[in-house]
N, C-alpha and C. Protein backbone atom coordinates (compact mmCIF):
# COMPACT_ATOMS: atom_id res chain seq x y z
N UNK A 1 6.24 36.89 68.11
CA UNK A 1 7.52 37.51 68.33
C UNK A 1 8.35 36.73 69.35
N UNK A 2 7.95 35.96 70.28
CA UNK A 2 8.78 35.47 71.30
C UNK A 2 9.05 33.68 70.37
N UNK A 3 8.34 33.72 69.30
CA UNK A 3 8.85 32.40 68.95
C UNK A 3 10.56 32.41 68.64
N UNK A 4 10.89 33.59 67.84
CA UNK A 4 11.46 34.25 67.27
C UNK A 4 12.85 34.88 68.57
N UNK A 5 12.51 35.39 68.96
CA UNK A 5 13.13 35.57 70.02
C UNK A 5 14.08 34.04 70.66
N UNK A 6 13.25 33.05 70.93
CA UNK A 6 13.96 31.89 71.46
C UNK A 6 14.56 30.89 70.17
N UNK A 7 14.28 31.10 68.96
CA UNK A 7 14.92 30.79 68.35
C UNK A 7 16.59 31.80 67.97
N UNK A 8 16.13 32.90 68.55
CA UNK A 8 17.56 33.93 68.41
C UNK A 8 18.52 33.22 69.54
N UNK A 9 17.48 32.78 70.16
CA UNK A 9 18.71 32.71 71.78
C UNK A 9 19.37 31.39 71.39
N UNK A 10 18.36 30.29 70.85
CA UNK A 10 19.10 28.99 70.69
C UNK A 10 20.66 28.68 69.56
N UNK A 11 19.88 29.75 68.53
CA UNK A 11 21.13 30.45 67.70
C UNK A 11 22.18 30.42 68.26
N UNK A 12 22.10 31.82 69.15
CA UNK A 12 23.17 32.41 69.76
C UNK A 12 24.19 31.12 70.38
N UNK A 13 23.20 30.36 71.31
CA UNK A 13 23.99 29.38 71.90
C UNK A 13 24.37 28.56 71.40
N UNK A 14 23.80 27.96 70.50
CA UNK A 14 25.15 26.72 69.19
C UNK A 14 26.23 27.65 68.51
N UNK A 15 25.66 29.28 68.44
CA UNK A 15 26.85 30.12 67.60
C UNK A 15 28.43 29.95 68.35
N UNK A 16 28.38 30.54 69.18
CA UNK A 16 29.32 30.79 70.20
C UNK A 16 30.04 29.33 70.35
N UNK A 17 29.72 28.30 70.85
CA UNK A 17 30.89 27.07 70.77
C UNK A 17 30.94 26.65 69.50
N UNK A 18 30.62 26.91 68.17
CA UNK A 18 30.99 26.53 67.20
C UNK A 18 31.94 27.38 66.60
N UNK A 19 31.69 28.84 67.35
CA UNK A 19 33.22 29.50 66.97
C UNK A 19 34.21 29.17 67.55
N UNK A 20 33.85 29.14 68.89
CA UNK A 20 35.10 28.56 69.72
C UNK A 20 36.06 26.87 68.98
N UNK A 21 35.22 26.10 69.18
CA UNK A 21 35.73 24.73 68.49
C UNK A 21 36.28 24.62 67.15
N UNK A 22 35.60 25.49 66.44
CA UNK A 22 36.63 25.83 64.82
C UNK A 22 37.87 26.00 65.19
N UNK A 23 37.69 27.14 66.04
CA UNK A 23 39.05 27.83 66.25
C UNK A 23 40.25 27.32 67.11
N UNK A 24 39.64 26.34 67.88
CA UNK A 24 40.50 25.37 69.07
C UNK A 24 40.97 24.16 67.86
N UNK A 25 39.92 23.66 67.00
CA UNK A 25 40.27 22.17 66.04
C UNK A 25 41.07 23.19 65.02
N UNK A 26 41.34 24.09 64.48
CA UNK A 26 41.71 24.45 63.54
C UNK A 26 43.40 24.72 64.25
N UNK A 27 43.41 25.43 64.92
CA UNK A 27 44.60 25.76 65.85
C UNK A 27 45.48 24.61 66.33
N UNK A 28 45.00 23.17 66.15
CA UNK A 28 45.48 22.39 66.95
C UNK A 28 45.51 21.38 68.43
N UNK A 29 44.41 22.61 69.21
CA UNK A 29 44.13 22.49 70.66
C UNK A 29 43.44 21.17 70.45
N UNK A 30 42.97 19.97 70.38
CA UNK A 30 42.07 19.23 70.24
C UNK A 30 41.78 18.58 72.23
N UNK A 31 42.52 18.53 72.48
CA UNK A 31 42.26 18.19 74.31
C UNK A 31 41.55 19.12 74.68
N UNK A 32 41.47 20.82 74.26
CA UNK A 32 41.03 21.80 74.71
C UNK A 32 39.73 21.63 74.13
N UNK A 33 39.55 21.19 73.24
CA UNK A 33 38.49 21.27 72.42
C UNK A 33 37.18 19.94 73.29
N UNK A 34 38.29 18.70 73.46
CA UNK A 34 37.79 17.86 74.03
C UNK A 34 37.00 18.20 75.27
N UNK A 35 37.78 18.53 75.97
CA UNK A 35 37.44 18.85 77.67
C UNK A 35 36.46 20.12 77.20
N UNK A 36 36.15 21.04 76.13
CA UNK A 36 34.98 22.21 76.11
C UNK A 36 33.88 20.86 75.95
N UNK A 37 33.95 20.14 75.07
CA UNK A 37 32.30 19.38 74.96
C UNK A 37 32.63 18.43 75.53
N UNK A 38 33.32 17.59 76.83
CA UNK A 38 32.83 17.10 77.59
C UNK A 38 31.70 17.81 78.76
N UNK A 39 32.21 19.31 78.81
CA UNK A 39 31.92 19.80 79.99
C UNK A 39 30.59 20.10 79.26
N UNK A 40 30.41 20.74 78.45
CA UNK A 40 28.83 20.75 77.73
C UNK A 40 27.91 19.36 78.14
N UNK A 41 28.52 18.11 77.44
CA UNK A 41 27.66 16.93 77.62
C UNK A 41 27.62 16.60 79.03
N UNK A 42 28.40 16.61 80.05
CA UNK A 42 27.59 17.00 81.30
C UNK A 42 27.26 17.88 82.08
N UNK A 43 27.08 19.15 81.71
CA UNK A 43 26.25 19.81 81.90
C UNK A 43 24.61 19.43 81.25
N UNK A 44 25.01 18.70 79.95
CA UNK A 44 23.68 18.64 79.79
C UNK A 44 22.86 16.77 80.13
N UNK A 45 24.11 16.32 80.67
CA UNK A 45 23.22 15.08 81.24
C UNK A 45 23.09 15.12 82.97
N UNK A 46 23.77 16.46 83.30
CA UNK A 46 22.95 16.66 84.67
C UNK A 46 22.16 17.14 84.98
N UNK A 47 21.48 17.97 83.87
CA UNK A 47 20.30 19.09 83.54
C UNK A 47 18.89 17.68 83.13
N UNK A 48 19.38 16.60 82.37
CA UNK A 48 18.41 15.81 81.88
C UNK A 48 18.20 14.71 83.15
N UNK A 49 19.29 14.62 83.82
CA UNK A 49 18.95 14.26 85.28
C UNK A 49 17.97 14.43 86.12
N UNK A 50 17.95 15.50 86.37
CA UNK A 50 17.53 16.66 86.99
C UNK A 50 15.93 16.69 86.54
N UNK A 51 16.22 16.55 85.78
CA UNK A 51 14.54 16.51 85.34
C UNK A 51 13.68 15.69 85.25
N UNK A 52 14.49 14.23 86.09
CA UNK A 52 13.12 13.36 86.22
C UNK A 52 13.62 12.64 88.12
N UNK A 53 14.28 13.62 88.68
CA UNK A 53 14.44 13.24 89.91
C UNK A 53 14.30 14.36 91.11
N UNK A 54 13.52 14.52 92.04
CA UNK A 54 13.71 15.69 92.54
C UNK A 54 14.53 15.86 93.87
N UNK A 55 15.49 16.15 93.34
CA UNK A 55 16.49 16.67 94.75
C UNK A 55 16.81 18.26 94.08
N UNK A 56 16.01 18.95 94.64
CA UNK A 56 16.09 20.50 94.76
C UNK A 56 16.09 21.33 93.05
N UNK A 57 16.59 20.64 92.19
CA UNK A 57 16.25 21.63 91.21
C UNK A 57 14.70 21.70 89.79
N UNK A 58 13.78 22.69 89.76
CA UNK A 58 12.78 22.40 89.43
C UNK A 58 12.67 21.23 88.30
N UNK A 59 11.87 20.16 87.86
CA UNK A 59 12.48 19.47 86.65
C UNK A 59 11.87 20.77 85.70
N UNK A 60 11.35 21.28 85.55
CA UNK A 60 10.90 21.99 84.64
C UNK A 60 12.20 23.17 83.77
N UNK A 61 12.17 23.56 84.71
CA UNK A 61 13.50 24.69 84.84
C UNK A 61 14.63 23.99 84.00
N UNK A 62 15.27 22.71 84.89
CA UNK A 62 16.67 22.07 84.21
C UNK A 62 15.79 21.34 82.74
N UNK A 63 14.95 20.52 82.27
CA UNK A 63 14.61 20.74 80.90
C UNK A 63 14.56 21.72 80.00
N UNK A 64 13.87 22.46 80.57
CA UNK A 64 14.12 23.79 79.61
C UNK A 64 15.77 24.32 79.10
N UNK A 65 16.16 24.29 80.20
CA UNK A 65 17.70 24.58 80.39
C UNK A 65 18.60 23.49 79.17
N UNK A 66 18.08 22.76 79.61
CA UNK A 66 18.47 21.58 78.98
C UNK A 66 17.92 21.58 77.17
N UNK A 67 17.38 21.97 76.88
CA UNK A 67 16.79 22.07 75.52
C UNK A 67 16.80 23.06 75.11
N UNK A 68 17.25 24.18 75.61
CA UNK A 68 17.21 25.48 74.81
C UNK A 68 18.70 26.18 75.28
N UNK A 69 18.99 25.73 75.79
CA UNK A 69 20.84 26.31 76.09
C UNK A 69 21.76 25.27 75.97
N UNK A 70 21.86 24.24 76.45
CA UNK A 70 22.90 23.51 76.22
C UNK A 70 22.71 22.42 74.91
N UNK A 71 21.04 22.16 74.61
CA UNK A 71 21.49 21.17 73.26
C UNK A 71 22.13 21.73 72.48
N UNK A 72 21.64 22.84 71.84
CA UNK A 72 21.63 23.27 70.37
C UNK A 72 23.40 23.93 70.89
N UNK A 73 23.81 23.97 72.17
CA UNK A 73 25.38 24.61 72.06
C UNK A 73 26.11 23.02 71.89
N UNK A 74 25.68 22.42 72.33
CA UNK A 74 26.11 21.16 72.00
C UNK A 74 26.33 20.36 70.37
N UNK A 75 25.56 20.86 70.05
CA UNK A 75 24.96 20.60 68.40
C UNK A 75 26.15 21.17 67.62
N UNK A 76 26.00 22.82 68.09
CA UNK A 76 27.39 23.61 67.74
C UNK A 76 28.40 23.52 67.70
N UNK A 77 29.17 22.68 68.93
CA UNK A 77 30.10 22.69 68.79
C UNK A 77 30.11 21.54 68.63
N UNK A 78 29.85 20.28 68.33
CA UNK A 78 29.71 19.63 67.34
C UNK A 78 30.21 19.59 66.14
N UNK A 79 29.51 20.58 65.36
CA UNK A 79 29.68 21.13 63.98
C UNK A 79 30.93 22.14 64.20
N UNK A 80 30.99 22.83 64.57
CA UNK A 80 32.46 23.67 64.84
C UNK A 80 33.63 22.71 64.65
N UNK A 81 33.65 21.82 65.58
CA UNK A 81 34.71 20.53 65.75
C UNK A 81 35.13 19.89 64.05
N UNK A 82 33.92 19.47 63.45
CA UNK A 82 34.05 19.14 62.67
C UNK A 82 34.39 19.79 61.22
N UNK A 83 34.21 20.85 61.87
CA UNK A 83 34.36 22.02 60.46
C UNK A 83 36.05 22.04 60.54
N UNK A 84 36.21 22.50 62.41
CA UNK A 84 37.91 22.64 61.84
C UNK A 84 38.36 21.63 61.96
N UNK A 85 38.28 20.49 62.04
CA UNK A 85 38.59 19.38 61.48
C UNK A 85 38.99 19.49 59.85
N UNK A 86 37.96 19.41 59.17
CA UNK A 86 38.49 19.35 57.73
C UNK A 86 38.94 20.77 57.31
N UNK A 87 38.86 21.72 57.78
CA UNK A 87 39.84 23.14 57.69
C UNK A 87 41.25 22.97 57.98
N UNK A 88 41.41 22.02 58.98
CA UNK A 88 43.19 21.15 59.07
C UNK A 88 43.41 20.49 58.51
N UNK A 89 42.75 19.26 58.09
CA UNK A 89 42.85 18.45 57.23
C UNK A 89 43.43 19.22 55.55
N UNK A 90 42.49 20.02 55.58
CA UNK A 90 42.48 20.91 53.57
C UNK A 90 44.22 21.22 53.67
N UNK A 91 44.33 22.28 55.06
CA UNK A 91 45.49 22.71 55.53
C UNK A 91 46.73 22.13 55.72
N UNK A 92 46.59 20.74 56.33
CA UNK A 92 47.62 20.57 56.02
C UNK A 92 47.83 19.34 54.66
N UNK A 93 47.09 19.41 53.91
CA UNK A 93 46.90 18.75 52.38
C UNK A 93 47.77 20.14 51.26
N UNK A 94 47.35 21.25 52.09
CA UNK A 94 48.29 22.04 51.05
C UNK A 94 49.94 21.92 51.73
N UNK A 95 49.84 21.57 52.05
CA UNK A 95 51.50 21.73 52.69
C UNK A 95 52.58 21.11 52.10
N UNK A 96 51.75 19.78 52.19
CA UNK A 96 52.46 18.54 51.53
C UNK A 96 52.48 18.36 50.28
């Protein structure tokens, strides 16, 4: 049951910025969109930092952190980006 469980959570966390980023690339926002997964990718290259140097945070802790919250949101919005990408693209193909 707890496999299950952390696969819900990793879900959850690619779910959520891939709604967001559809909805920022689809809308237009693309700087907004930019600056959301810069701040993801370092968050998650200070978490992978972190985990092979020790100035105060456990490495254990920021890996974990690092592999179960920020990849797979990373992954997400990723795929979000790219979805509304070609959701603008289709969009504005009907226009013209």
């Amino acid at each position: 049951m707890g496999d299950l469980a952390i696969i819900a959570l990793m879900l959850g966390c690619a779910f959520l910025p891939f709604a967001v980023l559809v909805k920022l690339v689809r809308a237009g926002a693309s700087g907004l969109a930019l600056t959301f997964m810069s701040v993801l990718g370092g968050v998650f290259v200070v978490l992978i930092y972190a985990s092979g140097r020790p100035f105060g945070v456990d490495p254990v802790f920021a890996l974990s952190a690092a592999l179960l919250f920020v990849f797979p949101a990373l992954l997400g919005g990723a795929a979000g980006a790219l979805l509304g990408w070609l959701l603008r693209r289709r969009d504005d193909q009907k226009l013209s």
